[in-house]
PDB file of N, CA and C in Angstrom:
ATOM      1  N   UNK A   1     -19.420   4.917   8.107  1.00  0.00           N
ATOM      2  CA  UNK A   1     -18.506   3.940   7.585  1.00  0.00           C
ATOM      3  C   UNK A   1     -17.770   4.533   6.389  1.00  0.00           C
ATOM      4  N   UNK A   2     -17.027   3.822   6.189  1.00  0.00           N
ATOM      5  CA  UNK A   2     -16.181   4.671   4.567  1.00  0.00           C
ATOM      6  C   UNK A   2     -14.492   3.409   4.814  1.00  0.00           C
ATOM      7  N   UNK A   3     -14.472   3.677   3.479  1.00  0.00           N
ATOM      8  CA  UNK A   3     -13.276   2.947   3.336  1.00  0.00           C
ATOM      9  C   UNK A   3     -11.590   3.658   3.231  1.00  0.00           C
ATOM     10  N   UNK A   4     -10.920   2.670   4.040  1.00  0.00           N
ATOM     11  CA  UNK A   4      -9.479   2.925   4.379  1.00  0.00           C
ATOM     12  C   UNK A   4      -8.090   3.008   4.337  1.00  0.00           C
ATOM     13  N   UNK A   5      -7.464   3.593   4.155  1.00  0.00           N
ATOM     14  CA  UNK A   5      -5.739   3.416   3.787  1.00  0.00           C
ATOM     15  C   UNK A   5      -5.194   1.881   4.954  1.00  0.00           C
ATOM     16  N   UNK A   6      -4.615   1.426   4.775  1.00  0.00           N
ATOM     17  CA  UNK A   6      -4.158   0.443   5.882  1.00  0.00           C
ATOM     18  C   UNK A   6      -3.056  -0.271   5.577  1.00  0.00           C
ATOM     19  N   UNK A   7      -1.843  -0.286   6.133  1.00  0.00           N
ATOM     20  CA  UNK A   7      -1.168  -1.446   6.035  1.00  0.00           C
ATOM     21  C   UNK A   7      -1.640  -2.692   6.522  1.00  0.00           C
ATOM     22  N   UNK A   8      -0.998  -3.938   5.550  1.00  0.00           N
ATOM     23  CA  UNK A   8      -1.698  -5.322   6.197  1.00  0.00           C
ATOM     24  C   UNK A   8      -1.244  -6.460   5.908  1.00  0.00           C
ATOM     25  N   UNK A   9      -0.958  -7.272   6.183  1.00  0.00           N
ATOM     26  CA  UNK A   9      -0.336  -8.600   6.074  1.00  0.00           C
ATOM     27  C   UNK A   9      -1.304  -9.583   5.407  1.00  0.00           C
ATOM     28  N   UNK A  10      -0.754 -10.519   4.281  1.00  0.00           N
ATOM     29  CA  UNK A  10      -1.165 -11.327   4.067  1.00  0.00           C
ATOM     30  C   UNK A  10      -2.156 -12.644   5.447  1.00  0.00           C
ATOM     31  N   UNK A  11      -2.884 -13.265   4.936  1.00  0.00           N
ATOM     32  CA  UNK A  11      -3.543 -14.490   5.589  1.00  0.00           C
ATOM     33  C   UNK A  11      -2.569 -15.163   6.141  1.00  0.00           C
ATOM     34  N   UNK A  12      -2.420 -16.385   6.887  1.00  0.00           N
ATOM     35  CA  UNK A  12      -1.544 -16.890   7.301  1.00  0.00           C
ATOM     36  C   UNK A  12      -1.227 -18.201   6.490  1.00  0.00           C
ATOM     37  N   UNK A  13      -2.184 -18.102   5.288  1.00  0.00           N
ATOM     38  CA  UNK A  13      -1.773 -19.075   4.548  1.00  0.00           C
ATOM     39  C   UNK A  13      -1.627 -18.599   2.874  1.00  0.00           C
ATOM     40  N   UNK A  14      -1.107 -17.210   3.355  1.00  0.00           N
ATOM     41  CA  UNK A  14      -0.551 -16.485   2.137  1.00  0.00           C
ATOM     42  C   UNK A  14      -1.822 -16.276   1.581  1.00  0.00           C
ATOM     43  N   UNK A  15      -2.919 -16.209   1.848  1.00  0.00           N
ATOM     44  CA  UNK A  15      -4.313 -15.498   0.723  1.00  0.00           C
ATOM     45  C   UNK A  15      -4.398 -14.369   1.130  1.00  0.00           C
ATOM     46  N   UNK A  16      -5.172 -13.374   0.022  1.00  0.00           N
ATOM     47  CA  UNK A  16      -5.774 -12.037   0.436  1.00  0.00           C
ATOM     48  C   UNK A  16      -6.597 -11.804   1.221  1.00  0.00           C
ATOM     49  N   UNK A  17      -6.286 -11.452   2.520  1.00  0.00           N
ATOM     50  CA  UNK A  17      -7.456 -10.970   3.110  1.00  0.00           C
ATOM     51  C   UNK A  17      -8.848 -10.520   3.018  1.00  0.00           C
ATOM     52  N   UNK A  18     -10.350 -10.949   3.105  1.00  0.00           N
ATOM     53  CA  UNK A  18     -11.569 -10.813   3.025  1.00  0.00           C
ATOM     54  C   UNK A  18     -11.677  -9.042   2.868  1.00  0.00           C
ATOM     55  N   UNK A  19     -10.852  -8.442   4.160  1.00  0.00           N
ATOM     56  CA  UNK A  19     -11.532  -7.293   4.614  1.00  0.00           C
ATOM     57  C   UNK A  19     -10.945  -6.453   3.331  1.00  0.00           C
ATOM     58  N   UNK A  20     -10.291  -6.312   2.353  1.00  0.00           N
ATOM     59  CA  UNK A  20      -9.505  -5.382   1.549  1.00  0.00           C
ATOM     60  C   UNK A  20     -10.815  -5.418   0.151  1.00  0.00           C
ATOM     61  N   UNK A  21     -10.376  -3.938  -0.287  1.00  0.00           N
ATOM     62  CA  UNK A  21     -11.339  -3.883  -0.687  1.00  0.00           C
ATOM     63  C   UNK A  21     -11.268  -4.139  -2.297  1.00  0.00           C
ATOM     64  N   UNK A  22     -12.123  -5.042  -3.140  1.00  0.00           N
ATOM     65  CA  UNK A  22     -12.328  -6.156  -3.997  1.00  0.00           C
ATOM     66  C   UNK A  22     -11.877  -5.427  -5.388  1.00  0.00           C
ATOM     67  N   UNK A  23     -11.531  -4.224  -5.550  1.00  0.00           N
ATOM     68  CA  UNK A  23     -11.609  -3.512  -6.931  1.00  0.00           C
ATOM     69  C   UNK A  23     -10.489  -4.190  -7.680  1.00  0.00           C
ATOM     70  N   UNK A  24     -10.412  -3.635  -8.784  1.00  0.00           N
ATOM     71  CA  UNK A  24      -9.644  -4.186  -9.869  1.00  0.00           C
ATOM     72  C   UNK A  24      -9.004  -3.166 -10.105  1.00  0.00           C
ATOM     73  N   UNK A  25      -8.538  -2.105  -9.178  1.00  0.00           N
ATOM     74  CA  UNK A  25      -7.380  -0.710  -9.702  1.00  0.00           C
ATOM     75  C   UNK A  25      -6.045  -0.806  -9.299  1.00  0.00           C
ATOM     76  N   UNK A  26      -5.522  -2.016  -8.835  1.00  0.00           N
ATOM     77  CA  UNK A  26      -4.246  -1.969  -8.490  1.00  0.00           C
ATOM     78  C   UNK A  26      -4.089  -1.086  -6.957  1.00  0.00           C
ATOM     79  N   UNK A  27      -5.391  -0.982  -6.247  1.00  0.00           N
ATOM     80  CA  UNK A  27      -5.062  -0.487  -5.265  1.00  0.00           C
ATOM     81  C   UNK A  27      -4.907  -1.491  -3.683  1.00  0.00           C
ATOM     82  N   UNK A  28      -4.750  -2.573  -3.988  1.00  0.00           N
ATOM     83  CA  UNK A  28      -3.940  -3.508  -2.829  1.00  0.00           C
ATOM     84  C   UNK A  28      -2.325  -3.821  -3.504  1.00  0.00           C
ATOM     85  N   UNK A  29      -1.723  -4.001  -2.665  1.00  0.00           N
ATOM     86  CA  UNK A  29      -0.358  -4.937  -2.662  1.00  0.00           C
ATOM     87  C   UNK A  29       0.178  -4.115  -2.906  1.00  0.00           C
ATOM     88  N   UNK A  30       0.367  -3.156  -2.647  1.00  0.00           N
ATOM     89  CA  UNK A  30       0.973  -1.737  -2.994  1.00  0.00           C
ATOM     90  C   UNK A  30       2.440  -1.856  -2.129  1.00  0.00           C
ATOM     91  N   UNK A  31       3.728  -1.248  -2.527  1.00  0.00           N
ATOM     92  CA  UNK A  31       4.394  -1.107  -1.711  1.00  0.00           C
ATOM     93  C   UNK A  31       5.217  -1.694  -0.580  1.00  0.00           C
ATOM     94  N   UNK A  32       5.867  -3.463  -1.342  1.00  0.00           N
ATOM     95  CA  UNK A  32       5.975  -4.131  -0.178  1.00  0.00           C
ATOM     96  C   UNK A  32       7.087  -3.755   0.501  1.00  0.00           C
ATOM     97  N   UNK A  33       6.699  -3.934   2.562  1.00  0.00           N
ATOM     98  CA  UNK A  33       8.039  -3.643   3.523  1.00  0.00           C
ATOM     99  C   UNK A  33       8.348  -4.420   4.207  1.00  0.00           C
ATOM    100  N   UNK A  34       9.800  -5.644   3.751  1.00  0.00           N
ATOM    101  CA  UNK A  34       9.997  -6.546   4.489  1.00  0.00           C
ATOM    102  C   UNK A  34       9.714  -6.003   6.188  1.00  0.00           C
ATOM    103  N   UNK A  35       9.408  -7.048   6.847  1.00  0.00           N
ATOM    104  CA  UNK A  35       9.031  -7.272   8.590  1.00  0.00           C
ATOM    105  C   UNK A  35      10.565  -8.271   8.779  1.00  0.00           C
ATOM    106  N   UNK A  36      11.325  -7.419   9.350  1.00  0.00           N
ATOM    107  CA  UNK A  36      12.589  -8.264   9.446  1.00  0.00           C
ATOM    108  C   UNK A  36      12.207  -9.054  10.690  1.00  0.00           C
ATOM    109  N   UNK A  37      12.932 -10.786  10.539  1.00  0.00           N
ATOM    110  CA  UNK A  37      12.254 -11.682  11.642  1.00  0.00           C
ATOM    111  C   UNK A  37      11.079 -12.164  11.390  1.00  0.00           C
ATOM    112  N   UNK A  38      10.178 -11.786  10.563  1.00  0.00           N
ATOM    113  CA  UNK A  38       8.699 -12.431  10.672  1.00  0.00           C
ATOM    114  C   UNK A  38       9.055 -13.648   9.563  1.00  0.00           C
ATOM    115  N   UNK A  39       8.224 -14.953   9.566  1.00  0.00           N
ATOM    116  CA  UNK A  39       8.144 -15.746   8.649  1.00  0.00           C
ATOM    117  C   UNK A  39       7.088 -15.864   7.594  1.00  0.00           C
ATOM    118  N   UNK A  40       6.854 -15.933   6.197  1.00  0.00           N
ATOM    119  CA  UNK A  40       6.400 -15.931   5.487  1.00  0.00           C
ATOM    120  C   UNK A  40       5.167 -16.919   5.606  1.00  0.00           C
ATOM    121  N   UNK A  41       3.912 -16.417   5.227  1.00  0.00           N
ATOM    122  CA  UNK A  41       3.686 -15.537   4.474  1.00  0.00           C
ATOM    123  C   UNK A  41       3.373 -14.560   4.719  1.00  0.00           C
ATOM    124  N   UNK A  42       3.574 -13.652   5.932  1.00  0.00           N
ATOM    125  CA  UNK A  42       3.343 -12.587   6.896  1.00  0.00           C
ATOM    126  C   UNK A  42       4.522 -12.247   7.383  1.00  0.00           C
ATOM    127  N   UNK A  43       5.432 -12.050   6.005  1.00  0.00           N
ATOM    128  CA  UNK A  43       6.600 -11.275   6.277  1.00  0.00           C
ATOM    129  C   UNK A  43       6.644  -9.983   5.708  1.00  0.00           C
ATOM    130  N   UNK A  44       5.708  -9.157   5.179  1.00  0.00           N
ATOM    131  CA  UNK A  44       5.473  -8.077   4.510  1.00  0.00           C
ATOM    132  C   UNK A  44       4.043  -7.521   4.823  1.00  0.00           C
ATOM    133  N   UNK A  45       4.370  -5.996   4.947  1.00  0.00           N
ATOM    134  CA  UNK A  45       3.329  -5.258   5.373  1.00  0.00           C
ATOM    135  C   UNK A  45       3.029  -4.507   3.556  1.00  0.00           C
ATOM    136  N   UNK A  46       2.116  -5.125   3.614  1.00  0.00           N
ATOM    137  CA  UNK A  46       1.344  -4.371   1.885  1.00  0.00           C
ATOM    138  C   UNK A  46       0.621  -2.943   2.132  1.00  0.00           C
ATOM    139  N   UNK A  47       0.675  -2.045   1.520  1.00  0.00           N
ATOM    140  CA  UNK A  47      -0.676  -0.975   1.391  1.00  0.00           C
ATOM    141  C   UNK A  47      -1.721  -0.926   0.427  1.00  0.00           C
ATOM    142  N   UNK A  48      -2.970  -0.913   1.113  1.00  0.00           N
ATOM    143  CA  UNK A  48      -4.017  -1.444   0.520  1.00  0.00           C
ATOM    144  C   UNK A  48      -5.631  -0.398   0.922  1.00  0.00           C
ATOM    145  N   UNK A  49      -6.310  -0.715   0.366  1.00  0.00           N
ATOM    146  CA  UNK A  49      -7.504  -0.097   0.567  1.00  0.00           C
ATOM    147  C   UNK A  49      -8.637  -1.231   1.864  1.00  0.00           C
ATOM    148  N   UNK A  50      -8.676  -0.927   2.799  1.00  0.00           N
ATOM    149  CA  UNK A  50      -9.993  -1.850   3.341  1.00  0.00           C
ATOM    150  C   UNK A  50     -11.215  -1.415   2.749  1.00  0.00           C
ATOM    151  N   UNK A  51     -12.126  -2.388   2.882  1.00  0.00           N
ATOM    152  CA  UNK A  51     -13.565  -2.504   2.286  1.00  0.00           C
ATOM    153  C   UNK A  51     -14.510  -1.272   3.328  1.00  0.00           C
ATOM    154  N   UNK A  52     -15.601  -0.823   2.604  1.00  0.00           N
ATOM    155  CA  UNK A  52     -16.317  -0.023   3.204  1.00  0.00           C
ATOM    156  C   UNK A  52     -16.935  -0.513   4.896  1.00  0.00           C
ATOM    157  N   UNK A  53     -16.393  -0.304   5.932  1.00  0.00           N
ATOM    158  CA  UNK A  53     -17.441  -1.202   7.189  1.00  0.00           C
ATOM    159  C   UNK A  53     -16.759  -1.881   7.759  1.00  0.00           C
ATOM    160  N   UNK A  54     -15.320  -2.557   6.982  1.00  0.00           N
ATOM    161  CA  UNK A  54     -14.669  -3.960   7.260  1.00  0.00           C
ATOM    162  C   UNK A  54     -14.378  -4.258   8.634  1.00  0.00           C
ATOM    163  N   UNK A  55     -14.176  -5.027   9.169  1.00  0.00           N
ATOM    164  CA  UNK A  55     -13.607  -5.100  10.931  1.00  0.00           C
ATOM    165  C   UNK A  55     -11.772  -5.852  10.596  1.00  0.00           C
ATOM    166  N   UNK A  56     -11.252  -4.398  11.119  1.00  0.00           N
ATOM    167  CA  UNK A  56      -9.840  -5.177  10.870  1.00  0.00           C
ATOM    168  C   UNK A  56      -9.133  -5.461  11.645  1.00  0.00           C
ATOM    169  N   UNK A  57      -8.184  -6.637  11.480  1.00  0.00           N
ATOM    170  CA  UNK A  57      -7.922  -7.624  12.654  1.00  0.00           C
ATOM    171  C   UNK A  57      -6.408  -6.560  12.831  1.00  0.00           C
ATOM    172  N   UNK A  58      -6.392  -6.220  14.513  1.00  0.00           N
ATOM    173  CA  UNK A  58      -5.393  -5.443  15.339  1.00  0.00           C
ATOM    174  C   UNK A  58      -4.117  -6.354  14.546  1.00  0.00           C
ATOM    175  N   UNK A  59      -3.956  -8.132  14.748  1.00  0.00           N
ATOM    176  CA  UNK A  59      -2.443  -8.091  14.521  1.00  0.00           C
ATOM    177  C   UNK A  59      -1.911  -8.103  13.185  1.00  0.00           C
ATOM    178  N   UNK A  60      -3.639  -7.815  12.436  1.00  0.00           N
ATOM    179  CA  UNK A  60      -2.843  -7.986  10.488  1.00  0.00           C
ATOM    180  C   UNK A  60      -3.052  -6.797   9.566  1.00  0.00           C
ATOM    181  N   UNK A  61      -3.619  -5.450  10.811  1.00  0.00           N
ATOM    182  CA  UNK A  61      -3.583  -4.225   9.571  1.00  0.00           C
ATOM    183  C   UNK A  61      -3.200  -3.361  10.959  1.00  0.00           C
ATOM    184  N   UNK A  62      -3.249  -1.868  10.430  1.00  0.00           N
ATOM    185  CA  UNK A  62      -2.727  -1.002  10.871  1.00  0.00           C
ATOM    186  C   UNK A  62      -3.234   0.067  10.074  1.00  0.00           C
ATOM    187  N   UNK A  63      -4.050   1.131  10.413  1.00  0.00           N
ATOM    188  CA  UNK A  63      -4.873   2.275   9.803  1.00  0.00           C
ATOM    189  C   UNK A  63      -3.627   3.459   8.977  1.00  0.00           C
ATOM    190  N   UNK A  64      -3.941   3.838   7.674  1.00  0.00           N
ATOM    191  CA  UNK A  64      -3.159   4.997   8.027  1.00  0.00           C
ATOM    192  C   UNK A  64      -4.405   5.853   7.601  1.00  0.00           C
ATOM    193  N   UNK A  65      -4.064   7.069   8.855  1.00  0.00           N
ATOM    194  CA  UNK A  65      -4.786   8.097   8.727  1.00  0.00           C
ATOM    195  C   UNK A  65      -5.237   9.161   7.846  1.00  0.00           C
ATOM    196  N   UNK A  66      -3.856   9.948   7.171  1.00  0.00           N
ATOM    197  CA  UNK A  66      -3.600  10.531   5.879  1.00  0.00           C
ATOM    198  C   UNK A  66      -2.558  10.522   5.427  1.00  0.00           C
ATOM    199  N   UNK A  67      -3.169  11.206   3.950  1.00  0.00           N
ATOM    200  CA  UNK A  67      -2.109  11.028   2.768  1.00  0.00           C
ATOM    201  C   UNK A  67      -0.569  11.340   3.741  1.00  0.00           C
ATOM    202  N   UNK A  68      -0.462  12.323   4.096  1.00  0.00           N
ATOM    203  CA  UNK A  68       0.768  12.546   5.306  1.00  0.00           C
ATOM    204  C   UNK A  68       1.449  11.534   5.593  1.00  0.00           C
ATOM    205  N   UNK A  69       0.412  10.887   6.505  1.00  0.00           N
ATOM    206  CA  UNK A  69       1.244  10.226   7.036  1.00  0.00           C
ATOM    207  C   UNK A  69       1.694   8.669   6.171  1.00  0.00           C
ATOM    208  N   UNK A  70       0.650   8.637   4.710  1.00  0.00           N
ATOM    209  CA  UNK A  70       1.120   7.228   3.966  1.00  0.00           C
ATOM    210  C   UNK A  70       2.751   7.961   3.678  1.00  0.00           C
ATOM    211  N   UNK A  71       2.963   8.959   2.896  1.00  0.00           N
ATOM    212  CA  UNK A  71       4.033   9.182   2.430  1.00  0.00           C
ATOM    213  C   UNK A  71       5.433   9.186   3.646  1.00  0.00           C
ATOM    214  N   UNK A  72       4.939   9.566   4.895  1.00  0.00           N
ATOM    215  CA  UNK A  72       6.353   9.793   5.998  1.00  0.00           C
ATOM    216  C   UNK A  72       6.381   8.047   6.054  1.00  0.00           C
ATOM    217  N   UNK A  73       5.227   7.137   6.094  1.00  0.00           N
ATOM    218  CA  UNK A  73       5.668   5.450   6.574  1.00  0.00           C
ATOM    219  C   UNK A  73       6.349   5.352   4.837  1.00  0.00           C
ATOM    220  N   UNK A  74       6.078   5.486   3.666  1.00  0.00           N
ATOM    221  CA  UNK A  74       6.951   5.292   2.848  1.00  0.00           C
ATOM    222  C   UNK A  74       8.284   5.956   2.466  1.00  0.00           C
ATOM    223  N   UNK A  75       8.282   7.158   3.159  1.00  0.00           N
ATOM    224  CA  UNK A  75       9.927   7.088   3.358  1.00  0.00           C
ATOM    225  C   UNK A  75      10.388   6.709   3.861  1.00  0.00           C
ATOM    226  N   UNK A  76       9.728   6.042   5.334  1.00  0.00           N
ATOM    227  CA  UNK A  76      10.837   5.134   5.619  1.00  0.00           C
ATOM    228  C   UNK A  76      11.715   3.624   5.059  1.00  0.00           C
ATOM    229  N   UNK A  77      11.340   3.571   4.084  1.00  0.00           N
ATOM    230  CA  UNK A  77      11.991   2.034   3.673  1.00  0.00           C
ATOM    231  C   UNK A  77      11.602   2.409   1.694  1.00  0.00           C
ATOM    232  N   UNK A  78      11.355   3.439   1.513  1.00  0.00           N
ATOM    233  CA  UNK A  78      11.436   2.931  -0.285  1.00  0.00           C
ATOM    234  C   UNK A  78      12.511   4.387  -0.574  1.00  0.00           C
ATOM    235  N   UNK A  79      13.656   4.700   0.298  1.00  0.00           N
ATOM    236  CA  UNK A  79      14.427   6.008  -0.196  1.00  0.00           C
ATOM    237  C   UNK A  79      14.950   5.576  -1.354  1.00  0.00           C
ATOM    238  N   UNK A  80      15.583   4.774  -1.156  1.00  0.00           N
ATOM    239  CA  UNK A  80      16.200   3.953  -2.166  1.00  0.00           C
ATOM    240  C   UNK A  80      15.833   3.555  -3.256  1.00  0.00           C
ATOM    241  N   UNK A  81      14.529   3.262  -3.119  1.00  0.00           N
ATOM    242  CA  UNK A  81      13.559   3.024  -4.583  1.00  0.00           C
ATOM    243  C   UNK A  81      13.873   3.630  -5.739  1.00  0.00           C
ATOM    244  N   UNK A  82      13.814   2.852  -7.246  1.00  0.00           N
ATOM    245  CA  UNK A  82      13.701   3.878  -8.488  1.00  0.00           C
ATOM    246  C   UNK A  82      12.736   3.197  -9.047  1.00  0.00           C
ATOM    247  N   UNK A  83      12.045   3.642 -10.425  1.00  0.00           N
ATOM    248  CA  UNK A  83      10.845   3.636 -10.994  1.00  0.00           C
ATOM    249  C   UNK A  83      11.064   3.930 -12.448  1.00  0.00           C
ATOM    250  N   UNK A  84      11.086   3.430 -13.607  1.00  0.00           N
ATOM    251  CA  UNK A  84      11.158   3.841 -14.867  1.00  0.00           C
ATOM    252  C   UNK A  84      10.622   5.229 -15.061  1.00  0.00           C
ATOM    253  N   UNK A  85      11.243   5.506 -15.733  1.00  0.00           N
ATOM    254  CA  UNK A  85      11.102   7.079 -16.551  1.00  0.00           C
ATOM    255  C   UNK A  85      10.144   7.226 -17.137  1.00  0.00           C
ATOM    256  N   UNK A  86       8.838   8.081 -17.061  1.00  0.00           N
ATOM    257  CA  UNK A  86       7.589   8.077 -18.182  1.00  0.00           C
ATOM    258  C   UNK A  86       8.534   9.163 -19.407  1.00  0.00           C
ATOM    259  N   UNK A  87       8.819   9.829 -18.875  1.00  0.00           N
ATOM    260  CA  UNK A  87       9.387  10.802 -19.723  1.00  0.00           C
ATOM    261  C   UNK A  87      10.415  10.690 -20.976  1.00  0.00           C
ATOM    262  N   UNK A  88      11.185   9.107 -20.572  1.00  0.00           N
ATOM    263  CA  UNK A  88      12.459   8.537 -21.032  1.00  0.00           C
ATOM    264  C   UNK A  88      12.248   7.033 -20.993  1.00  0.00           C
ATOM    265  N   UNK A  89      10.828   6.539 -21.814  1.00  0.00           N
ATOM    266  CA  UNK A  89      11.329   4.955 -21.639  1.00  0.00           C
ATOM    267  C   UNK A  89      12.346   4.211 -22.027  1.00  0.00           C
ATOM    268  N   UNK A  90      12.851   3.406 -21.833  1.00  0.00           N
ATOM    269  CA  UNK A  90      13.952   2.090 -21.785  1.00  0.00           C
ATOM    270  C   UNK A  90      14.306   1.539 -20.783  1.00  0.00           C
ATOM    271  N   UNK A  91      15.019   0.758 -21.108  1.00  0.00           N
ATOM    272  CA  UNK A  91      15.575  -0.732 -19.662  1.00  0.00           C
ATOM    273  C   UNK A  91      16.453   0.306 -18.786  1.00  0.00           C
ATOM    274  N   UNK A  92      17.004   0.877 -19.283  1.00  0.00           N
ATOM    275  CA  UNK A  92      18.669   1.340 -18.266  1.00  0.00           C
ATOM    276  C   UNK A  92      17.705   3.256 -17.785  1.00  0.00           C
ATOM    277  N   UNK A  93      16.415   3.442 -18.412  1.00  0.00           N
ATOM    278  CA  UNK A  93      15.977   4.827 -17.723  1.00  0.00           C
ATOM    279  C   UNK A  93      15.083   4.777 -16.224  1.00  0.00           C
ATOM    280  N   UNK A  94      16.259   4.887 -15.575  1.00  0.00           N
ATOM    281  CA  UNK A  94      14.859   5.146 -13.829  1.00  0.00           C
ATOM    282  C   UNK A  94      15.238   5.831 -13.406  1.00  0.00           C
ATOM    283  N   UNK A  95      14.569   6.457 -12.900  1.00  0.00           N
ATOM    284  CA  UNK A  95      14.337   7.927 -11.913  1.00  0.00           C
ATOM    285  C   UNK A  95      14.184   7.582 -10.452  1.00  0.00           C
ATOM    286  N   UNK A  96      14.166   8.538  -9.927  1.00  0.00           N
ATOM    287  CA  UNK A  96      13.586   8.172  -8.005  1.00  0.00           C
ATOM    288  C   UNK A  96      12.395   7.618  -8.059  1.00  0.00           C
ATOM    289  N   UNK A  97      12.200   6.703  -6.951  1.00  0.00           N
ATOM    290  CA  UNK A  97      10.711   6.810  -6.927  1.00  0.00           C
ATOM    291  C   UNK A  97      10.162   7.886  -5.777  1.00  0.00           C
ATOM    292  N   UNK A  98       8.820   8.334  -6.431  1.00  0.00           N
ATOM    293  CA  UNK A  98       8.405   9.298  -5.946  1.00  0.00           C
ATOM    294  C   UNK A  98       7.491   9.092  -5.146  1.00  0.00           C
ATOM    295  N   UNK A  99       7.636   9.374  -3.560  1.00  0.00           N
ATOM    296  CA  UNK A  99       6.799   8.718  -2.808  1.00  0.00           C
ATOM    297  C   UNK A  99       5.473   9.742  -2.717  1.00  0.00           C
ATOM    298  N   UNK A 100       5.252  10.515  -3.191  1.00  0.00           N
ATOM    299  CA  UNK A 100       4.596  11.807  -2.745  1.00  0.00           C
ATOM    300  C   UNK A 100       3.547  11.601  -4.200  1.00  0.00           C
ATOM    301  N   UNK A 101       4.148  11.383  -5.029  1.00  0.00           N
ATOM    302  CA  UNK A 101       3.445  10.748  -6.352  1.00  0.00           C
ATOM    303  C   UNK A 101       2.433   9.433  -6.143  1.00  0.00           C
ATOM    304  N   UNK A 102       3.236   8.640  -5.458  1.00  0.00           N
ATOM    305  CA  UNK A 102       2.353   7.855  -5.716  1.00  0.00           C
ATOM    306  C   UNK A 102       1.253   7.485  -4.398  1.00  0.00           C
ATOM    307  N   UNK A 103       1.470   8.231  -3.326  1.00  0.00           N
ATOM    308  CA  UNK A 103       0.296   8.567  -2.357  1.00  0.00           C
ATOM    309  C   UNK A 103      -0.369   9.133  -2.608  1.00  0.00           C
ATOM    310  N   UNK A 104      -0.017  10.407  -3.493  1.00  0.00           N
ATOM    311  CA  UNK A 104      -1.768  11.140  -4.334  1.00  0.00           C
ATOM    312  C   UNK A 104      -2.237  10.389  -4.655  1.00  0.00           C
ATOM    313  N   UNK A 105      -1.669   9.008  -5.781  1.00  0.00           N
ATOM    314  CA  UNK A 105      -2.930   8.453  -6.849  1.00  0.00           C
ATOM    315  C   UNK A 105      -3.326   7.574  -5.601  1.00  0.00           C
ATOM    316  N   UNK A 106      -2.798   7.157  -5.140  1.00  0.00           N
ATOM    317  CA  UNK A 106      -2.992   6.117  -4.130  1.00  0.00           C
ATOM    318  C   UNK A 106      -4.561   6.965  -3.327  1.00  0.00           C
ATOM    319  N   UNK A 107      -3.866   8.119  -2.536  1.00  0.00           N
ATOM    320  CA  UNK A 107      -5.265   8.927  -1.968  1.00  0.00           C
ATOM    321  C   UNK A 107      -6.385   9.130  -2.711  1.00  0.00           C
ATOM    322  N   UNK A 108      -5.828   9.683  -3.992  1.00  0.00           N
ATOM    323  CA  UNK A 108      -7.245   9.958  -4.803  1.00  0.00           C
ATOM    324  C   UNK A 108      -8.341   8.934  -5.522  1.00  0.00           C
ATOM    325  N   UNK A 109      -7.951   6.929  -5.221  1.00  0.00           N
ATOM    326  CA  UNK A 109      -8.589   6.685  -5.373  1.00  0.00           C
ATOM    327  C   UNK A 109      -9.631   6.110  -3.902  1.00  0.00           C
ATOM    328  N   UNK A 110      -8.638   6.135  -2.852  1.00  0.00           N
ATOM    329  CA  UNK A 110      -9.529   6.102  -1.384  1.00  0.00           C
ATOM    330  C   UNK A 110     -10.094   7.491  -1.358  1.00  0.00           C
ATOM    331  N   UNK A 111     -10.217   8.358  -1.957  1.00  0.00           N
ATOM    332  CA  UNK A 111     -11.093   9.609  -2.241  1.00  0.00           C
ATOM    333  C   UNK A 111     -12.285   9.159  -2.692  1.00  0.00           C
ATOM    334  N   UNK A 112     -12.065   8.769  -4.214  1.00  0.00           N
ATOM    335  CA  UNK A 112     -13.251   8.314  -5.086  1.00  0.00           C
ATOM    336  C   UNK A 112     -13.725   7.682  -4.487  1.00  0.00           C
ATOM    337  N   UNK A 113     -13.294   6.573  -3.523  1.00  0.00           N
ATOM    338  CA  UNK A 113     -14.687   5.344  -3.420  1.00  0.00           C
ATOM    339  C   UNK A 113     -15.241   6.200  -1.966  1.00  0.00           C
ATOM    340  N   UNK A 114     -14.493   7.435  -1.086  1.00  0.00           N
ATOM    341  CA  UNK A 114     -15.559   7.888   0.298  1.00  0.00           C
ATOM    342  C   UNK A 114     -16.272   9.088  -0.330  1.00  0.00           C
ATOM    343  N   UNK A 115     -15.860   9.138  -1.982  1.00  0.00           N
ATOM    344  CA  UNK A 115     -16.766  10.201  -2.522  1.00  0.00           C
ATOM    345  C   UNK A 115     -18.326  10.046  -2.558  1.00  0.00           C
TER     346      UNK A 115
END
């Protein structure tokens, strides 16, 4: 068993899903990608960590395998993205967002917990 990268949709009554896993690191809700056509509250696919064991439901997650492949599903829809400047704070400083950046931290803490 070991715990998982996954895209996943909210409950159908907009709550967090049981199976995601409970930490306090900012590692659910990651990354939202409108589902064009779907109705709310399962109009967005989140990236998130599943729980160690969890059983996840086929029509509300979707595995990702590796860091690889989190970063190719986030280029598809955050090119456009920008992100404040660590380097240059203020209101009017953003940079790209860096999708490759933030799938390391993202990987390295689904690292720590199959460490």
């Amino acid at each position: 068993m070991a715990y998982k990268a996954v895209k996943y949709k909210l409950n159908s009554d907009g709550t967090i899903p049981t199976f995601l896993y409970a930490g306090n690191d900012g590692s659910n809700g990651n990354w939202p990608n409108q589902i064009a056509g779907a109705a709310g509250p399962q109009d967005m696919w989140l990236l998130g960590i599943a729980d160690d064991g969890a059983s996840l439901p086929s029509d509300q997650t979707e595995e990702i395998a590796s860091k690889t492949d989190l970063v190719t599903y986030m280029n598809t829809y955050t090119s456009t993205w920008t992100q404040p400047d660590p380097a240059n704070p203020g209101l009017d400083n953003e940079i790209p967002f860096d999708q490759d950046v933030a799938a390391t931290d993202f990987w390295n803490k689904l690292d720590s917990l199959n460490a």
